[in-house]
Protein backbone atom coordinates (compact mmCIF):
# COMPACT_ATOMS: atom_id res chain seq x y z
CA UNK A 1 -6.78 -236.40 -24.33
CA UNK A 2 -10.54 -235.56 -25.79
CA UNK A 3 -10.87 -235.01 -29.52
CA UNK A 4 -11.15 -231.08 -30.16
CA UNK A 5 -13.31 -230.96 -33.41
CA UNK A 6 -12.15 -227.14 -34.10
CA UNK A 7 -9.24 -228.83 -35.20
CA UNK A 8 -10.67 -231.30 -38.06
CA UNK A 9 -13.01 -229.18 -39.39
CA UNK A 10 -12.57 -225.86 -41.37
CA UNK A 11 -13.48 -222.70 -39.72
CA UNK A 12 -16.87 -221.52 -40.98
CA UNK A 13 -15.56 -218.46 -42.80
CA UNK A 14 -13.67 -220.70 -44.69
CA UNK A 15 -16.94 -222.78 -46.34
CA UNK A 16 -18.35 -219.40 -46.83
CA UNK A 17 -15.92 -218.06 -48.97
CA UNK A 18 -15.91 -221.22 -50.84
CA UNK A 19 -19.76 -221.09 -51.49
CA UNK A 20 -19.03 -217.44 -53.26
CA UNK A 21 -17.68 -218.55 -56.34
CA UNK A 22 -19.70 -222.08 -56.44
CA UNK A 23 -22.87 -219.76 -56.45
CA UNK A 24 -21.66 -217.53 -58.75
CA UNK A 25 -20.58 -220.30 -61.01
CA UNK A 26 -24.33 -221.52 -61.03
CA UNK A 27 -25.69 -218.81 -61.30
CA UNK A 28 -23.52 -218.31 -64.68
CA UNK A 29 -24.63 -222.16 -65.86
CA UNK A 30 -28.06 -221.42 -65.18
CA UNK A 31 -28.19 -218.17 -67.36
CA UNK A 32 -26.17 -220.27 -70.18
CA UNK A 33 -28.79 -223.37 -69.68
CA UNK A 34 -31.51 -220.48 -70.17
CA UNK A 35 -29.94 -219.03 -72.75
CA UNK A 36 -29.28 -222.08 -74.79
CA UNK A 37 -33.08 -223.37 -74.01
CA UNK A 38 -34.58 -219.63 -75.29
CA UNK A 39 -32.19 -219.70 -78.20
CA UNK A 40 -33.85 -223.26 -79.42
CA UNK A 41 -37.64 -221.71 -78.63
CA UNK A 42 -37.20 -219.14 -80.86
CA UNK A 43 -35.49 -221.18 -83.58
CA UNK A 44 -38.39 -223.51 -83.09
CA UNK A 45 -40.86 -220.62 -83.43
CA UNK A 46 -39.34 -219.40 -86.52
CA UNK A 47 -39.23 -222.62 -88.27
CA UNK A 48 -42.39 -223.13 -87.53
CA UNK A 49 -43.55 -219.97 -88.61
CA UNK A 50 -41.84 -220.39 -92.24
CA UNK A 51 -43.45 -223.25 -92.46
CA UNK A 52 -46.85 -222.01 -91.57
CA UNK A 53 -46.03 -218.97 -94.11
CA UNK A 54 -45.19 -221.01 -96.88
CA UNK A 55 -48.17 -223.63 -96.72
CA UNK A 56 -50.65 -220.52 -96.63
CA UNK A 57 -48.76 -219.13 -99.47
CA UNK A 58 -48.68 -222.29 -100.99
CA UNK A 59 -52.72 -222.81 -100.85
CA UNK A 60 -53.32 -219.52 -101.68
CA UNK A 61 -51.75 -220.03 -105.06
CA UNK A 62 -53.83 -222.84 -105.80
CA UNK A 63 -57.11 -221.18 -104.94
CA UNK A 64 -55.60 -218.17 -107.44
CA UNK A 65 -55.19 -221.06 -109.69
CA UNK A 66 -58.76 -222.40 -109.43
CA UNK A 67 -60.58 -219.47 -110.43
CA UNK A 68 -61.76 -218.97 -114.03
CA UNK A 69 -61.05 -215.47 -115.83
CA UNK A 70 -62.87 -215.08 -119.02
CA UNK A 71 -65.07 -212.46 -120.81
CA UNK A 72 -68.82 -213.08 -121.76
CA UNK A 73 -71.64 -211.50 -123.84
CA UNK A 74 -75.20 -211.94 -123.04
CA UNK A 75 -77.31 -212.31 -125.88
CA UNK A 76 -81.03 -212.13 -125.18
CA UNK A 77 -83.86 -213.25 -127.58
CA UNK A 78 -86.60 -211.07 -128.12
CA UNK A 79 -90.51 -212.41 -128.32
CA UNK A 80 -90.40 -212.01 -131.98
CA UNK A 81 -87.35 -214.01 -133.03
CA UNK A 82 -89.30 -216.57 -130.49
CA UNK A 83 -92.26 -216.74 -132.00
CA UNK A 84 -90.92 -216.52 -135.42
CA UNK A 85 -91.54 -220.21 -137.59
């Protein structure tokens, strides 16, 4: 009596309906995965941005800090007081 292989393997309609919800389940892992890799991006970018912020702040304090505020007078000399012994 030959081997009928209808009868070990599953009827096709039967692996497609399995492949529904296994591709629907990664498609729902890979929008988690991306979601979970965008979420650390833009924690990234906003760490490095205070950090970026707060040097810049940070320097432009001590160039505030550098410069000299004062009030002067110019006193000129005429020729006579010059000349004068």
């Amino acid at each position: 009596m030959p081997i009928r292989y209808s009868m070990h393997r599953p009827p096709r309609w039967l692996g497609g309906l399995l492949a529904i919800p296994l591709l629907i389940l990664a498609a729902v892992f890979g929008l988690v995965v991306l979601a979970v890799v965008l979420g650390l991006v833009v924690v990234a970018a906003v760490v490095v941005g205070v950090h970026w912020w707060r040097l810049k702040r940070r320097l432009r304090r001590a160039q505030a800090a550098q410069i000299l505020e004062g009030e002067y007078v110019t006193v000129r000399e005429s020729r006579r007081d010059r000349l004068a012994p």
